[in-house]
PDB file of N, CA and C in Angstrom:
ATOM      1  N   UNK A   1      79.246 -47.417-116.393  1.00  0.00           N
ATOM      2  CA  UNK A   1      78.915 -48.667-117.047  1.00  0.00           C
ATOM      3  C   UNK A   1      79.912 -49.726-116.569  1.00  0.00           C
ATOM      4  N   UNK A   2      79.495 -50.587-115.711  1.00  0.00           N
ATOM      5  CA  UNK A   2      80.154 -51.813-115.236  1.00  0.00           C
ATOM      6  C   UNK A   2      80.526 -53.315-116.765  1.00  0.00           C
ATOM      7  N   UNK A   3      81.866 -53.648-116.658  1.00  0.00           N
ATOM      8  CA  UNK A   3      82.259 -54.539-117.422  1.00  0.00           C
ATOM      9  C   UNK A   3      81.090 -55.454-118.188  1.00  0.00           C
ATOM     10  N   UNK A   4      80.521 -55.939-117.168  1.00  0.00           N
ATOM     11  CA  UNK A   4      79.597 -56.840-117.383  1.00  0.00           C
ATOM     12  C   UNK A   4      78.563 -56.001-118.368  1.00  0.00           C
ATOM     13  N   UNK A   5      77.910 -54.710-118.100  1.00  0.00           N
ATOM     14  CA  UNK A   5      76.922 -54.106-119.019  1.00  0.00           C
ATOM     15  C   UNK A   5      77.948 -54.185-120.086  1.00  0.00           C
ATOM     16  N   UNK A   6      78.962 -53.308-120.199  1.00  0.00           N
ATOM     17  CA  UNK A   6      79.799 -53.145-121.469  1.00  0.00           C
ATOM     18  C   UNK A   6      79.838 -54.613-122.309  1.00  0.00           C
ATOM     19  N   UNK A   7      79.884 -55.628-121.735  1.00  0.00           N
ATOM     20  CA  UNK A   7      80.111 -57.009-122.692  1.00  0.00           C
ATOM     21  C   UNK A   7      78.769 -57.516-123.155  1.00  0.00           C
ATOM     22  N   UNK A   8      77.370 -56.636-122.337  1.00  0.00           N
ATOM     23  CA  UNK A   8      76.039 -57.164-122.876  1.00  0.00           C
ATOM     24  C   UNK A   8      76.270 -56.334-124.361  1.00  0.00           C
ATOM     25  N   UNK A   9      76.510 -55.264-123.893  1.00  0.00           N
ATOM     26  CA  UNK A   9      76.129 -54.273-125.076  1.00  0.00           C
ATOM     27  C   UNK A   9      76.994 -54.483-126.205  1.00  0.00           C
ATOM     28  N   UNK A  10      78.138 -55.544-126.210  1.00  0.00           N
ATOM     29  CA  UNK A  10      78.918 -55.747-127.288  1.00  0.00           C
ATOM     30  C   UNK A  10      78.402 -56.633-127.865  1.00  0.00           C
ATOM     31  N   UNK A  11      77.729 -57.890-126.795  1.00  0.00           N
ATOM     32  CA  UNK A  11      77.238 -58.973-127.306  1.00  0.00           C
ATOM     33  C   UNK A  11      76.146 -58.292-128.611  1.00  0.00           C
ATOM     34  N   UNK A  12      75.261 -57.540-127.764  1.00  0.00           N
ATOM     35  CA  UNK A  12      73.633 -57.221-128.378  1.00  0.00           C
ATOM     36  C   UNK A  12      74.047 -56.465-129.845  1.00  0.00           C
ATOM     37  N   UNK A  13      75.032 -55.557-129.969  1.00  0.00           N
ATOM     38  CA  UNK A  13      75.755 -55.140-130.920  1.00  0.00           C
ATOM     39  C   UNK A  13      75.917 -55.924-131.668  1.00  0.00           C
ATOM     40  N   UNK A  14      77.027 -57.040-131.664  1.00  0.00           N
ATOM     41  CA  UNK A  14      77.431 -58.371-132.495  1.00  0.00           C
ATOM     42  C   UNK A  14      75.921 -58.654-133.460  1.00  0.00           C
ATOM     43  N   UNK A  15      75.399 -59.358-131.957  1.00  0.00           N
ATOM     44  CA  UNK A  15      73.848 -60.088-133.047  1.00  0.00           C
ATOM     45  C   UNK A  15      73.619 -59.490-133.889  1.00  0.00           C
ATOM     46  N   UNK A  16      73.475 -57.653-133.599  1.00  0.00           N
ATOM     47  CA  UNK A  16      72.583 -57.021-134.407  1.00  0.00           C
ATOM     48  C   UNK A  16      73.627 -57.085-136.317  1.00  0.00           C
ATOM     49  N   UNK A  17      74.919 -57.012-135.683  1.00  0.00           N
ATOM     50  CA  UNK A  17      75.378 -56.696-136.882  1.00  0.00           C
ATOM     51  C   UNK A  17      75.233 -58.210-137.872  1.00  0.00           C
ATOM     52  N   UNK A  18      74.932 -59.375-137.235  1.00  0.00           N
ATOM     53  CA  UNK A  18      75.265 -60.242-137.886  1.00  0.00           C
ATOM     54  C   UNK A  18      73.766 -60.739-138.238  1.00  0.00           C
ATOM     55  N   UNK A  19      73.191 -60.052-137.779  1.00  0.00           N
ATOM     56  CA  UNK A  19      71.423 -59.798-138.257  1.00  0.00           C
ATOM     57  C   UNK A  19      71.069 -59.179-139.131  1.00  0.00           C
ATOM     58  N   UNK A  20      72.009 -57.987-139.648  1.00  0.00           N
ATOM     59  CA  UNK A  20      72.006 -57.066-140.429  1.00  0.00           C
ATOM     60  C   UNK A  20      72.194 -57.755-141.691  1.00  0.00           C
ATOM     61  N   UNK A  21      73.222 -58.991-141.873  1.00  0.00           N
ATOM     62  CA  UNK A  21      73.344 -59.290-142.966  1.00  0.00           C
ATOM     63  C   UNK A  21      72.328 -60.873-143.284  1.00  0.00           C
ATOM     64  N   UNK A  22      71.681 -60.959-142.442  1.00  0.00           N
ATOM     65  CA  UNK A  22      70.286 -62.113-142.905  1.00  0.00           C
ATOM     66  C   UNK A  22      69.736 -61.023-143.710  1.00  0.00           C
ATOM     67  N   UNK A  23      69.388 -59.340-142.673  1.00  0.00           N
ATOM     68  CA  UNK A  23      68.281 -58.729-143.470  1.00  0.00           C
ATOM     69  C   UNK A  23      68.850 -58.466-145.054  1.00  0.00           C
ATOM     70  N   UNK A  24      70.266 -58.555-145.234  1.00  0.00           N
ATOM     71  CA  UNK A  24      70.881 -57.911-146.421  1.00  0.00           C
ATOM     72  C   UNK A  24      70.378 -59.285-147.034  1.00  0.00           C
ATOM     73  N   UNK A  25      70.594 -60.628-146.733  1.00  0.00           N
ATOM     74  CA  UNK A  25      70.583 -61.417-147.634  1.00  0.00           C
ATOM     75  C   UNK A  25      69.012 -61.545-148.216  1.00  0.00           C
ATOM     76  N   UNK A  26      68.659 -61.333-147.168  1.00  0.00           N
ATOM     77  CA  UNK A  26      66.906 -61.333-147.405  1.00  0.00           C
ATOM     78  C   UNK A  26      66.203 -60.490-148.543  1.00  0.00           C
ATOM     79  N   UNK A  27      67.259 -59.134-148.351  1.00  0.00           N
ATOM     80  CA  UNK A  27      66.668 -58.173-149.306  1.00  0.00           C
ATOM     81  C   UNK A  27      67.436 -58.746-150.712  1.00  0.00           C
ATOM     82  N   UNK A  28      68.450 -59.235-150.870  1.00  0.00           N
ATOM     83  CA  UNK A  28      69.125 -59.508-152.404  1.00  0.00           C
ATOM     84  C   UNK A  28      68.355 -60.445-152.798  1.00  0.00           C
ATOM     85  N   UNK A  29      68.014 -61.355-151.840  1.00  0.00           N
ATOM     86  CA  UNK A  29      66.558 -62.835-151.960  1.00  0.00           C
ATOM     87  C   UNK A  29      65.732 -62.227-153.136  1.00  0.00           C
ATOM     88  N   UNK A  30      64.872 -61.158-152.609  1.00  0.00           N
ATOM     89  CA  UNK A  30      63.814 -60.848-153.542  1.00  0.00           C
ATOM     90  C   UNK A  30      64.357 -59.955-154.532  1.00  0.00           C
ATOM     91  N   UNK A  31      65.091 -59.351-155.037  1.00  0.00           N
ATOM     92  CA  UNK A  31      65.944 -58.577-156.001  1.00  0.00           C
ATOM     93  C   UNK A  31      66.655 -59.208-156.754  1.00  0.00           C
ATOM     94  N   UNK A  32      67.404 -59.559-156.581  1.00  0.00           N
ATOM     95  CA  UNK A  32      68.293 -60.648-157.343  1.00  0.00           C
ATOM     96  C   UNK A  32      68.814 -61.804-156.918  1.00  0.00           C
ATOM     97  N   UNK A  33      68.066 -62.500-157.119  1.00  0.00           N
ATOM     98  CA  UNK A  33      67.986 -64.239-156.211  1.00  0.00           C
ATOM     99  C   UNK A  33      69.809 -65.004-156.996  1.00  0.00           C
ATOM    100  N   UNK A  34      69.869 -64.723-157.988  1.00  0.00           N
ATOM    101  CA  UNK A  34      71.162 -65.285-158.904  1.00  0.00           C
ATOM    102  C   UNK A  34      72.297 -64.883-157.945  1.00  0.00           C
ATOM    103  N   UNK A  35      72.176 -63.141-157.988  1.00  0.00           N
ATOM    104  CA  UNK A  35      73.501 -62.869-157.507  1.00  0.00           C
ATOM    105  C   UNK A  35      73.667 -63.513-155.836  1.00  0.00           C
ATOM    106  N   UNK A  36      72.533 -63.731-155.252  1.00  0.00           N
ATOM    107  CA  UNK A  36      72.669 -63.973-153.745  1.00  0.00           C
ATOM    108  C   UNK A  36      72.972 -65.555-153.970  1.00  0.00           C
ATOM    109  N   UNK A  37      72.359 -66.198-154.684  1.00  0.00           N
ATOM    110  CA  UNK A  37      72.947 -67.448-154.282  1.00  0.00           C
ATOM    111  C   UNK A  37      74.350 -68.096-155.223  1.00  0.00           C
ATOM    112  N   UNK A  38      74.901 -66.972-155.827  1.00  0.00           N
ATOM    113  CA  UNK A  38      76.436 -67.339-156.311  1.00  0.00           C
ATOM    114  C   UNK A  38      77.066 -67.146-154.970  1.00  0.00           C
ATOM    115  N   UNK A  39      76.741 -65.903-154.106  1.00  0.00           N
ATOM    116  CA  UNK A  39      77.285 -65.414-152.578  1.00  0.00           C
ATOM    117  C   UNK A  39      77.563 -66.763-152.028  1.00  0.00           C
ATOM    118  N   UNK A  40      76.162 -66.841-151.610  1.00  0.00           N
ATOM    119  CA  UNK A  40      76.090 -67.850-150.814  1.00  0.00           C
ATOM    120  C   UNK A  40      76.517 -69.212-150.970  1.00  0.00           C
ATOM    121  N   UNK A  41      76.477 -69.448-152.341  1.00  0.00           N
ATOM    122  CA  UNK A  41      77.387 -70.945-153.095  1.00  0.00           C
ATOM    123  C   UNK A  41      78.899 -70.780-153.088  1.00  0.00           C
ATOM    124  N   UNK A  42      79.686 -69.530-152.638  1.00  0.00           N
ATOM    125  CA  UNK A  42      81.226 -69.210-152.426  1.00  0.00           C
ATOM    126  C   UNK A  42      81.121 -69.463-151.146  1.00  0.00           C
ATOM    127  N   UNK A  43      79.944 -68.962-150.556  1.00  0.00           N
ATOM    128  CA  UNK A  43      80.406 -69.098-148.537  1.00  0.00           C
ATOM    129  C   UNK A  43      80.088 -70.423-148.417  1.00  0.00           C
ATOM    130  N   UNK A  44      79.942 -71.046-148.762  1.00  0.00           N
ATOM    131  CA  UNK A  44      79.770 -72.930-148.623  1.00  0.00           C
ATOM    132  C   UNK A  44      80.870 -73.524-149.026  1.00  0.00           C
ATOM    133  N   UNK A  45      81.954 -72.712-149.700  1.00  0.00           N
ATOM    134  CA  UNK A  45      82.130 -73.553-150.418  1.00  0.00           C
ATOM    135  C   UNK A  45      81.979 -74.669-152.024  1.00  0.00           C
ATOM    136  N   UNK A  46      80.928 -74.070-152.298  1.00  0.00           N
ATOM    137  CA  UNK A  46      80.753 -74.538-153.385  1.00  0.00           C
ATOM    138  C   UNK A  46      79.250 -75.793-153.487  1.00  0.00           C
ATOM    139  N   UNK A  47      79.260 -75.981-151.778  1.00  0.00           N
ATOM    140  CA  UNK A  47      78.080 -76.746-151.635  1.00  0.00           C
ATOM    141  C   UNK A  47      76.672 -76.577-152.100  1.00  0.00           C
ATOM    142  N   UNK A  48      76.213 -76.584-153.195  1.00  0.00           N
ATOM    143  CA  UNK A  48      74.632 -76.530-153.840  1.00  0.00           C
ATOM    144  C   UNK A  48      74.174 -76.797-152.600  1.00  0.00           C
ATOM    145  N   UNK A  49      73.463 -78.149-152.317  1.00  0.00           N
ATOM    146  CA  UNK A  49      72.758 -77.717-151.250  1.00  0.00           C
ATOM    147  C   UNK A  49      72.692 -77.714-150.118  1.00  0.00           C
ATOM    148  N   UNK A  50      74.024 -77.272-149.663  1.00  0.00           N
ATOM    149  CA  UNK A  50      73.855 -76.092-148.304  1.00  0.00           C
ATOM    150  C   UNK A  50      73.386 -74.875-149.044  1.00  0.00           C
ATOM    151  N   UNK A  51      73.975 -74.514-149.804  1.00  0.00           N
ATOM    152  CA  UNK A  51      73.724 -72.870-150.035  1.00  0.00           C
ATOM    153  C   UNK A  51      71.954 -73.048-150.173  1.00  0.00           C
ATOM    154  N   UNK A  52      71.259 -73.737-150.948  1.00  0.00           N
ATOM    155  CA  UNK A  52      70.144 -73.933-151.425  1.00  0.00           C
ATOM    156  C   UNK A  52      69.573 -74.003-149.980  1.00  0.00           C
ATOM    157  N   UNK A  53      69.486 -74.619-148.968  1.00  0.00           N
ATOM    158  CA  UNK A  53      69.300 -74.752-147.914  1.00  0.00           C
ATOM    159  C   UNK A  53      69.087 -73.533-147.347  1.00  0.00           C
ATOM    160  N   UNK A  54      70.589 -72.773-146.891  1.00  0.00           N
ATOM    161  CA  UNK A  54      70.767 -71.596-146.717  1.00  0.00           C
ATOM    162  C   UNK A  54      69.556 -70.388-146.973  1.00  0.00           C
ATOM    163  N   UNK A  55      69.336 -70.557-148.171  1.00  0.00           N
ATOM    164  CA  UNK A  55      68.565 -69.727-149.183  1.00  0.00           C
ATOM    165  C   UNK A  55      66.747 -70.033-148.506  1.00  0.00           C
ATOM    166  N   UNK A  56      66.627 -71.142-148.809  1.00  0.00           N
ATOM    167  CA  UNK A  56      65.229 -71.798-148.468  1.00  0.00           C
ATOM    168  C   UNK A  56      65.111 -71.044-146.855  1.00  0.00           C
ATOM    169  N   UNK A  57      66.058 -71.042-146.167  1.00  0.00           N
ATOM    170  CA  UNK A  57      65.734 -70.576-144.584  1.00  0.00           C
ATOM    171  C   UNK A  57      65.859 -68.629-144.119  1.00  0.00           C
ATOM    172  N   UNK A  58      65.935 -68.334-145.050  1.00  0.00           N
ATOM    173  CA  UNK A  58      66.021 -66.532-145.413  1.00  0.00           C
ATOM    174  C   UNK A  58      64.280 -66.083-144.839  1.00  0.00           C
ATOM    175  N   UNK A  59      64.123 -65.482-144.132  1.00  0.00           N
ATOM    176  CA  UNK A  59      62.904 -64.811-144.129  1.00  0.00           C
ATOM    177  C   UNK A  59      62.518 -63.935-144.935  1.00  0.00           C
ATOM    178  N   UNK A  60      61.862 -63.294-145.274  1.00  0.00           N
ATOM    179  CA  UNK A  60      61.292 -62.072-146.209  1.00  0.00           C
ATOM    180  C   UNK A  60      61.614 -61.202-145.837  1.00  0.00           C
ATOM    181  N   UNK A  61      62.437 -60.483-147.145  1.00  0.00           N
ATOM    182  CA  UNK A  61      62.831 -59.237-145.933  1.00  0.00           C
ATOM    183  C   UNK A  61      62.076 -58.439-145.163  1.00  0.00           C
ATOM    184  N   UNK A  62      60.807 -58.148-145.557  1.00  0.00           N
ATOM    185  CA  UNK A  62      59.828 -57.477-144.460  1.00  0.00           C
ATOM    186  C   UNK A  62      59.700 -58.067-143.102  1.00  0.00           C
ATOM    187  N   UNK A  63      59.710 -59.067-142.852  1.00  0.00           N
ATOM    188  CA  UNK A  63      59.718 -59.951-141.426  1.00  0.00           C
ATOM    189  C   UNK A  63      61.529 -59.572-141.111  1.00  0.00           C
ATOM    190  N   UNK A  64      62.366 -59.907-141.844  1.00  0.00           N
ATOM    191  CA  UNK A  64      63.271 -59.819-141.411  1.00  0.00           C
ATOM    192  C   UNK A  64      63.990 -58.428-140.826  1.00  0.00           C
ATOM    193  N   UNK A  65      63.871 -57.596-141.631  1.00  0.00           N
ATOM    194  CA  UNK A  65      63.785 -56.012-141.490  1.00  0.00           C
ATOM    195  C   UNK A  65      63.256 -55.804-140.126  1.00  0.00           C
ATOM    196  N   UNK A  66      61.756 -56.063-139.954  1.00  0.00           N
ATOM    197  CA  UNK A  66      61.003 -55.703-138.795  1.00  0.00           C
ATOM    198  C   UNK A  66      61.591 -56.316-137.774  1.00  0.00           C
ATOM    199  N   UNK A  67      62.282 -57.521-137.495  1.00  0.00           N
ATOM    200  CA  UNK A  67      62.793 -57.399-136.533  1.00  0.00           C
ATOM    201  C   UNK A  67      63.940 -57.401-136.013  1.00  0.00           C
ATOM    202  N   UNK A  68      64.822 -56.771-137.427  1.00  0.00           N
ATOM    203  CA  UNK A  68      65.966 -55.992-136.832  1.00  0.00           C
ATOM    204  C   UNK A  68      66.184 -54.784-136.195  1.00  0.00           C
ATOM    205  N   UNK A  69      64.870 -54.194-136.823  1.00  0.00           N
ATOM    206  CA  UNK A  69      64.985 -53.083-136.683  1.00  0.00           C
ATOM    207  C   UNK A  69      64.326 -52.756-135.349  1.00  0.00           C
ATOM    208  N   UNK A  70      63.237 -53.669-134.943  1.00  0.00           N
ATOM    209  CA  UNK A  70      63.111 -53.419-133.080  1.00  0.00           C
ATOM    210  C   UNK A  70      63.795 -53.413-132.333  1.00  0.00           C
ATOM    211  N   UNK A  71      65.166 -54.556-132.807  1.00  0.00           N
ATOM    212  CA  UNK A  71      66.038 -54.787-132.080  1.00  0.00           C
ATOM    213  C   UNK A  71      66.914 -53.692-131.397  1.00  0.00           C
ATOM    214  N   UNK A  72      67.318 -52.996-132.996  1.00  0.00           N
ATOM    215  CA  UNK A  72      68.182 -52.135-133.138  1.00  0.00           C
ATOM    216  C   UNK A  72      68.075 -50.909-132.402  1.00  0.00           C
ATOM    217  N   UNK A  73      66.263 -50.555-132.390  1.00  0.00           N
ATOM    218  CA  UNK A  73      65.531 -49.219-131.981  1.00  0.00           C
ATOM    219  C   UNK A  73      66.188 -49.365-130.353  1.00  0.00           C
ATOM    220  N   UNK A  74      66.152 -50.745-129.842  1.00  0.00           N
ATOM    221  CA  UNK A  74      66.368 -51.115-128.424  1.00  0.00           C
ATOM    222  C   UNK A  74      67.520 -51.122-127.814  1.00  0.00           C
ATOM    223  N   UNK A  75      68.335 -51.179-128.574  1.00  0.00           N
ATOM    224  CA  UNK A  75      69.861 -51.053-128.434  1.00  0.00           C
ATOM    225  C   UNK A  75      70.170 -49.808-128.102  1.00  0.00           C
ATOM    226  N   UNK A  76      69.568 -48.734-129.523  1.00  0.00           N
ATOM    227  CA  UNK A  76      70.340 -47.266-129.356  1.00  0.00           C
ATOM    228  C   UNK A  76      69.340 -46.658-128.340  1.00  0.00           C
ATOM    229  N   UNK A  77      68.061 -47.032-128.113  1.00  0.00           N
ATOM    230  CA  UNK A  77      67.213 -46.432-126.626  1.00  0.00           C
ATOM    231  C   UNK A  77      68.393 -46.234-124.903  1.00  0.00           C
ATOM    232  N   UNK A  78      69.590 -48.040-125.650  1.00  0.00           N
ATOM    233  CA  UNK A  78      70.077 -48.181-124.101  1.00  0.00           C
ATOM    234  C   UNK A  78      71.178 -47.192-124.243  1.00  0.00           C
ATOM    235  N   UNK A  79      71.811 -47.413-125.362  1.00  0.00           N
ATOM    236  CA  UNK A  79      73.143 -47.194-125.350  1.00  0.00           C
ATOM    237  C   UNK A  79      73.482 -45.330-125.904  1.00  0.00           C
ATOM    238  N   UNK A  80      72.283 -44.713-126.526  1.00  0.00           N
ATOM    239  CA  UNK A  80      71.866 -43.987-126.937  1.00  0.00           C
ATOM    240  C   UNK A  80      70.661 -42.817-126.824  1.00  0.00           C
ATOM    241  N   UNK A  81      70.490 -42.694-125.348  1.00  0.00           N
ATOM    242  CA  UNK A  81      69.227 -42.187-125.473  1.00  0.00           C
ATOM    243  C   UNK A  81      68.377 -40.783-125.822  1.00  0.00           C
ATOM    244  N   UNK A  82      69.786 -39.789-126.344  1.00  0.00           N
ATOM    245  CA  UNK A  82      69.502 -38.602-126.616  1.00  0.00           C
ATOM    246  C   UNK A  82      68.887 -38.753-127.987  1.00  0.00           C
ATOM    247  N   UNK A  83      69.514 -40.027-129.083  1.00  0.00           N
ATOM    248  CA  UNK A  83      69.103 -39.963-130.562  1.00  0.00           C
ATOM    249  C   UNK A  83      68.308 -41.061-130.626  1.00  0.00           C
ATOM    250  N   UNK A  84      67.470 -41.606-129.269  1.00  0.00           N
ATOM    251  CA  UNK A  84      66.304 -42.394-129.878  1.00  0.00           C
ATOM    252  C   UNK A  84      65.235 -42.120-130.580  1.00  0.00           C
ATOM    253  N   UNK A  85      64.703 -40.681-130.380  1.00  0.00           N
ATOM    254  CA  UNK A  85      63.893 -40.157-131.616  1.00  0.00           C
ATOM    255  C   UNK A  85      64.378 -40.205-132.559  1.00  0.00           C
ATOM    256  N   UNK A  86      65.728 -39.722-133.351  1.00  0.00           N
ATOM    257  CA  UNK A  86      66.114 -40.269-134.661  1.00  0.00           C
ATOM    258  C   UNK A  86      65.726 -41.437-135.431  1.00  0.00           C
ATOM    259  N   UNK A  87      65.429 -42.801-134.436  1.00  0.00           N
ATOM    260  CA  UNK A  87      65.244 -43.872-134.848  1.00  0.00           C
ATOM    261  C   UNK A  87      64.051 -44.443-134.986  1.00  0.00           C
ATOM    262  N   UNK A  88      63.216 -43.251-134.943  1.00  0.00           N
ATOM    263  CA  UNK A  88      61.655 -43.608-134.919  1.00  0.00           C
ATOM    264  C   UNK A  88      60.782 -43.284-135.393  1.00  0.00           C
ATOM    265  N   UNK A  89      60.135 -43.806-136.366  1.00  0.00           N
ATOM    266  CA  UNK A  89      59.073 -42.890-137.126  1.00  0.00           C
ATOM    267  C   UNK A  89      58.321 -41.895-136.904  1.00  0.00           C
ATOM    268  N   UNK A  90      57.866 -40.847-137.466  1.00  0.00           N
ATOM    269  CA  UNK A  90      57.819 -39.805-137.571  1.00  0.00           C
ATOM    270  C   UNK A  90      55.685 -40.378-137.296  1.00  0.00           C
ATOM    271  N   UNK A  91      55.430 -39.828-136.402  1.00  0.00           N
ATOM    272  CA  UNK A  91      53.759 -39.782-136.019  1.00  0.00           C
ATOM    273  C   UNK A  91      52.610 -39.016-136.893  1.00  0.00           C
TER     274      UNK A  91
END
């Protein structure tokens, strides 16, 4: 694995992890909308509406989920390819 692959695969890593937490916010969205937007009203700062903003631009977690999780399937296919069946639904 040449430098350059190694820094894709950190990059593609990064996104995913910082994708991970849209899908987290997405899922507290429909569960408990209060507790996510006290979160999100501390990570502002205190700004109503940014956070409100913030909030309004959340996908569902089903959209959001789905395409983390392609992402993710695509990642461990590269970086992983003995446990890509692990990551795949069962037929």
């Amino acid at each position: 694995m040449t430098e350059t692959n190694l820094g894709k695969y950190r990059k593609d890593l990064d996104a995913l992890i910082d994708e991970a937490q849209s899908v987290r916010n997405s899922l507290l969205n429909e569960v408990q909308p209060e507790e996510l937007m006290d979160w999100v009203f501390a990570q502002v700062s205190g700004d109503e509406k940014l956070a409100e903003e913030h909030v309004r631009q959340l996908k569902t977690f089903r959209v959001a989920y789905h395409h983390w999780y392609s992402e993710a399937v695509a990642v461990v296919k590269q970086l992983l390819p003995d446990r890509h069946a692990d990551f795949r639904p069962p037929l």
